[in-house]
C-alpha atoms as a PDB file:
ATOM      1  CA  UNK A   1      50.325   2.007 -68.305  1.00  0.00           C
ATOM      2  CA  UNK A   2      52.563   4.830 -67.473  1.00  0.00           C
ATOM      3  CA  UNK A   3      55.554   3.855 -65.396  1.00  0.00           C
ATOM      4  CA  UNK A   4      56.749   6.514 -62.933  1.00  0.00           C
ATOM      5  CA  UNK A   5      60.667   7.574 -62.288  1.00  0.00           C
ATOM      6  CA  UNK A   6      61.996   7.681 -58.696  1.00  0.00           C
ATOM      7  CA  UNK A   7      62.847  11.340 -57.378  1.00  0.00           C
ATOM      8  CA  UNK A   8      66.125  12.754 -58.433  1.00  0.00           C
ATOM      9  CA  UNK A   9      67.290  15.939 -56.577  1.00  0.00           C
ATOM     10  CA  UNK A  10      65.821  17.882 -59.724  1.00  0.00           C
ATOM     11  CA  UNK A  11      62.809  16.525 -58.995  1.00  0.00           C
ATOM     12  CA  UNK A  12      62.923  17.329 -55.169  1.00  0.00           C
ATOM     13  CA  UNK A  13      64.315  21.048 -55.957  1.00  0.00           C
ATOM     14  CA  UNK A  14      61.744  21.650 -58.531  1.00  0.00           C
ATOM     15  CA  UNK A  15      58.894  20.429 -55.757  1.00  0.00           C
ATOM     16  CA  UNK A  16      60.685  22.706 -53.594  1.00  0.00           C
ATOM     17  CA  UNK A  17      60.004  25.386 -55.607  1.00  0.00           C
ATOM     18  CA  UNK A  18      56.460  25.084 -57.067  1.00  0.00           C
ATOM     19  CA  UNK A  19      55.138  24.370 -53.636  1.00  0.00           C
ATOM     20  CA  UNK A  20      57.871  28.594 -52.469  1.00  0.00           C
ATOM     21  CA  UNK A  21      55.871  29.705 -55.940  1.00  0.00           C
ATOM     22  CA  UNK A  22      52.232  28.761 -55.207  1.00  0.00           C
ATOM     23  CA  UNK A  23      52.516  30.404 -51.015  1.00  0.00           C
ATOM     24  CA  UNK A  24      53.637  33.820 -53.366  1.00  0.00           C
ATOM     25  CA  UNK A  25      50.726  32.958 -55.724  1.00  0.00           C
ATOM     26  CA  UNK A  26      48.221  32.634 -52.403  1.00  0.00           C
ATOM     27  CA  UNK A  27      49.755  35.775 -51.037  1.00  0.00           C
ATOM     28  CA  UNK A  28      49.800  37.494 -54.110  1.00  0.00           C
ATOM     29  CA  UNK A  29      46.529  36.847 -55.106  1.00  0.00           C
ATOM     30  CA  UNK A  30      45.336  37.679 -51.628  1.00  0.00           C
ATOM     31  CA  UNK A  31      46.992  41.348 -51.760  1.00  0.00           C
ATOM     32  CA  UNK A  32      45.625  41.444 -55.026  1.00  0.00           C
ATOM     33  CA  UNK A  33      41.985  41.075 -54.763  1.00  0.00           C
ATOM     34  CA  UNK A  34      41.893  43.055 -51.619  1.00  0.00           C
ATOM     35  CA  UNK A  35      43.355  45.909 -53.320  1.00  0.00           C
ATOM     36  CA  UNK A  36      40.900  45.848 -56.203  1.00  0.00           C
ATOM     37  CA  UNK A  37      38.022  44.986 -54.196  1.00  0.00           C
ATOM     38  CA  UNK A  38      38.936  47.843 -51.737  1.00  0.00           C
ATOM     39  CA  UNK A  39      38.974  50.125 -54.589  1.00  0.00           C
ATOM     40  CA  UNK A  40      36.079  49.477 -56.501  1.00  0.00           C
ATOM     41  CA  UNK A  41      33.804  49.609 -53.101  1.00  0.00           C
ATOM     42  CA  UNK A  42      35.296  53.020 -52.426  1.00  0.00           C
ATOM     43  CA  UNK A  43      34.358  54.139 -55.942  1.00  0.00           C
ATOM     44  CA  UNK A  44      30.649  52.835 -55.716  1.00  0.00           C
ATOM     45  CA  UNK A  45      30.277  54.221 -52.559  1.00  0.00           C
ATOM     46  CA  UNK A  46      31.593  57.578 -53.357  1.00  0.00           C
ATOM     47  CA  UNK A  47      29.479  57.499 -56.269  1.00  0.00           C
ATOM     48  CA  UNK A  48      26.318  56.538 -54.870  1.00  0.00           C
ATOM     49  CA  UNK A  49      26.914  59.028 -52.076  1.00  0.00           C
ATOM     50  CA  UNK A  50      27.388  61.434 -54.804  1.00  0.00           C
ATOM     51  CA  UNK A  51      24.405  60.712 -56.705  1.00  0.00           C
ATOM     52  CA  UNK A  52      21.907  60.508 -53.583  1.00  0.00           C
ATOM     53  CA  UNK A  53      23.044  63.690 -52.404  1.00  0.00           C
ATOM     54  CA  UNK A  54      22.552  65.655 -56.010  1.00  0.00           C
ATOM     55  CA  UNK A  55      18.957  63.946 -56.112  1.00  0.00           C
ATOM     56  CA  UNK A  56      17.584  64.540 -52.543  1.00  0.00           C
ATOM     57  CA  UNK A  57      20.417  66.618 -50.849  1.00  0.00           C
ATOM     58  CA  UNK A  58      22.730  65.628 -47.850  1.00  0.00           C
ATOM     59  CA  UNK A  59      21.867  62.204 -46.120  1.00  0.00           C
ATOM     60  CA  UNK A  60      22.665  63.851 -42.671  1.00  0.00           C
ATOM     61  CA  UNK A  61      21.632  67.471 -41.874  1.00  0.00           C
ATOM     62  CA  UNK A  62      20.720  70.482 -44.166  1.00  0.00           C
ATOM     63  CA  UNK A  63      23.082  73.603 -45.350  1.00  0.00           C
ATOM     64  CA  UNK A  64      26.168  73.958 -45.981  1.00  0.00           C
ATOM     65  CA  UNK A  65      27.345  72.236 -43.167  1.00  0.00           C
ATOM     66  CA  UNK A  66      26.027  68.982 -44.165  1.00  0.00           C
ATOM     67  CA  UNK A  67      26.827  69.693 -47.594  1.00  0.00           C
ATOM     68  CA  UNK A  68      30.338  70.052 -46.505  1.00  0.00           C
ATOM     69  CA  UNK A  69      30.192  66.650 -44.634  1.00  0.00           C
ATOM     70  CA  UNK A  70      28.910  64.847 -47.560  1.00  0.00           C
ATOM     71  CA  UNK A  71      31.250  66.632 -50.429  1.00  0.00           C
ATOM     72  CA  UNK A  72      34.458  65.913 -47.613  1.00  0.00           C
ATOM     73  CA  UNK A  73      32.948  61.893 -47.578  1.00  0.00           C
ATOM     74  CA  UNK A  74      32.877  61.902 -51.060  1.00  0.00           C
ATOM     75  CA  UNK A  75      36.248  63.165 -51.473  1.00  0.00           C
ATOM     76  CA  UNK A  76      37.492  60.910 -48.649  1.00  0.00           C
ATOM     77  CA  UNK A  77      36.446  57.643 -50.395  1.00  0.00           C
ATOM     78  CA  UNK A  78      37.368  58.661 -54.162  1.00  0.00           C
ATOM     79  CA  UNK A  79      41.087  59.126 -52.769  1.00  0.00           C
ATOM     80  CA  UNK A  80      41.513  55.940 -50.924  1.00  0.00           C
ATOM     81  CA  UNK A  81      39.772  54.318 -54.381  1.00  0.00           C
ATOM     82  CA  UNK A  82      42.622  56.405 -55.925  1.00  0.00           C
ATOM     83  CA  UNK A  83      45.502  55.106 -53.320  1.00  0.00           C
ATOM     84  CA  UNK A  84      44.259  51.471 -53.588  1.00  0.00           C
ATOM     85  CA  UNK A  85      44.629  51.471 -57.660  1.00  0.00           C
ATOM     86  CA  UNK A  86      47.618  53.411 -57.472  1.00  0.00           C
ATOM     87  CA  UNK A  87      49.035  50.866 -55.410  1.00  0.00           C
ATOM     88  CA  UNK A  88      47.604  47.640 -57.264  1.00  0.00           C
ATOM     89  CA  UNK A  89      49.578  49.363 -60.656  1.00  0.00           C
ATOM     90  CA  UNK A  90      52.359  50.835 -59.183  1.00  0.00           C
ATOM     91  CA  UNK A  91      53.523  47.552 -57.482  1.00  0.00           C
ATOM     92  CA  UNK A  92      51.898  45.184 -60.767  1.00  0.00           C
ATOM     93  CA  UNK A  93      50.237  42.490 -58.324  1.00  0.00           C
ATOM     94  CA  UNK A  94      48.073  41.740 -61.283  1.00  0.00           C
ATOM     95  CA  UNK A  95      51.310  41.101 -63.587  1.00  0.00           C
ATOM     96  CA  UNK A  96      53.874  39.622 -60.655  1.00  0.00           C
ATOM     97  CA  UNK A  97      50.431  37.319 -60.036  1.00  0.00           C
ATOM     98  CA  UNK A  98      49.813  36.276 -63.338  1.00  0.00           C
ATOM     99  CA  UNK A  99      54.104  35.347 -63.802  1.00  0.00           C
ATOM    100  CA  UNK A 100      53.838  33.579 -60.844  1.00  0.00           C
ATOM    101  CA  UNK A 101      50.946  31.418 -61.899  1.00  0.00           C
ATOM    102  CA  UNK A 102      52.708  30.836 -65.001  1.00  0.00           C
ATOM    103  CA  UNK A 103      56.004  30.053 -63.388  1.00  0.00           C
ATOM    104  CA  UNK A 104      53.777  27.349 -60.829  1.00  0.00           C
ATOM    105  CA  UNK A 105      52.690  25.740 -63.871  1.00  0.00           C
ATOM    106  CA  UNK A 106      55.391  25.488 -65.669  1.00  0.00           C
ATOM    107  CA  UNK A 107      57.287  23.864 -63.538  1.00  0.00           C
ATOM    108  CA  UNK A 108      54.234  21.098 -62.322  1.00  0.00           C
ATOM    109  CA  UNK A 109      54.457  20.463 -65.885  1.00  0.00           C
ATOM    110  CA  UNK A 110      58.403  20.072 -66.079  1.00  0.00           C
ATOM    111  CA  UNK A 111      57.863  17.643 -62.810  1.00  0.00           C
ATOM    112  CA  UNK A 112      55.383  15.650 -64.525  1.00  0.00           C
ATOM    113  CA  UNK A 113      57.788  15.042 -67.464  1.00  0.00           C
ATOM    114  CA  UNK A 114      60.631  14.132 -64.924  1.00  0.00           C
ATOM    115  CA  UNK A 115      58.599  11.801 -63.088  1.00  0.00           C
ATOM    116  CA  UNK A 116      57.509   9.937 -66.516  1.00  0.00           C
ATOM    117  CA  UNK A 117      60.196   7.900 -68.366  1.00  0.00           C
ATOM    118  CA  UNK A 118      61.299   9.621 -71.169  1.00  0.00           C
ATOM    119  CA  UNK A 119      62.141  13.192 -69.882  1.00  0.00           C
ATOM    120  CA  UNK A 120      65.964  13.887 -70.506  1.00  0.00           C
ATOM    121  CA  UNK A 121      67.564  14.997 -67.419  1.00  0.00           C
ATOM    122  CA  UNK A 122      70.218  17.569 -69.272  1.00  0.00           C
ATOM    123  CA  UNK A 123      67.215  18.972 -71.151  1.00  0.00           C
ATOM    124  CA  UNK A 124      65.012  19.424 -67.961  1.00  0.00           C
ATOM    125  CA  UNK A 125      67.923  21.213 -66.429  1.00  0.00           C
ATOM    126  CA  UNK A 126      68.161  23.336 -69.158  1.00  0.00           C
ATOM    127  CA  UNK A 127      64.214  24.219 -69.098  1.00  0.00           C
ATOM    128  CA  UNK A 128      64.305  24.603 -65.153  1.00  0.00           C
ATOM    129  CA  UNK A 129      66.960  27.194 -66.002  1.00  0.00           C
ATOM    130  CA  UNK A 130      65.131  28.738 -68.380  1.00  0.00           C
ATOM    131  CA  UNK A 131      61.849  28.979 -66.498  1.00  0.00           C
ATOM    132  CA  UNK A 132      63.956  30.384 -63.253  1.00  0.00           C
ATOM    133  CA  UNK A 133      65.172  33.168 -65.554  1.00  0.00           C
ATOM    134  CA  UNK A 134      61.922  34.441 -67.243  1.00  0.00           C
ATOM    135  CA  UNK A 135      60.381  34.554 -63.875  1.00  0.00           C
ATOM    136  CA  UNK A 136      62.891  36.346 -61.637  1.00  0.00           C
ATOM    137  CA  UNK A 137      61.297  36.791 -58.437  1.00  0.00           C
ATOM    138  CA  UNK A 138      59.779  33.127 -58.271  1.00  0.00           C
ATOM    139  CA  UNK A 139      62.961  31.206 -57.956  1.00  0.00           C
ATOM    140  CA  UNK A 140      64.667  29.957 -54.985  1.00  0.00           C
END
């Protein structure tokens, strides 16, 4: 049978922390998917607009008017697509996402060792160190 360790202040700062990391892994992954899901309904839409007007001609009206409308839509929704990409790489919410995950699990896992017998303290320290510096932006 396992026998569990009481909480030491590591313990409670590194709880502290995974439970900061996973609200920026929620919010995150919420910007995220929002962003990508945004931009791949623009493109689908744009591009079925596109196709259904080049097989039967403008959905709304005839001449150049409506063709005007429909090439303006089209135009329209392939730039937000554009904007909402842009901003999903420019700001690296897939990347900053996938660090934070990492930077959750790593320190659950350091927690569990703590909280088992065996775990050096001085070693933990150092890895709780070490995990705070590759994922700047996580830590407290």
């Amino acid at each position: 049978m396992v026998e569990r360790v009481g909480a030491s202040p590591l313990v409670d700062r590194i709880r502290s922390d995974i439970e900061r990391v996973e609200r920026v892994v929620e919010k995150l992954s919420r910007v995220h998917r929002r962003l990508v899901v945004g931009g791949l309904t623009l493109t689908a839409a744009a591009t079925a607009l596109a196709g259904f007007a080049s097989a039967g001609g403008p959905p709304i009206g005839e001449g150049p008017p409506a063709w005007r409308l429909t090439c303006g839509a089209v135009a329209v929704f392939t730039a937000l697509a554009g904007v909402f990409t842009g901003l999903n790489e420019r700001f690296d919410y897939g990347g900053r996402l996938a660090s934070a995950r990492t930077c959750a699990t790593r320190l659950r896992a350091l927690e569990l060792a703590l909280t088992l017998r065996g775990r050096d303290e001085a070693e933990a320290v150092r890895e709780y160190e070490e995990i705070l510096a590759q994922h700047p932006g996580h830590e407290s």
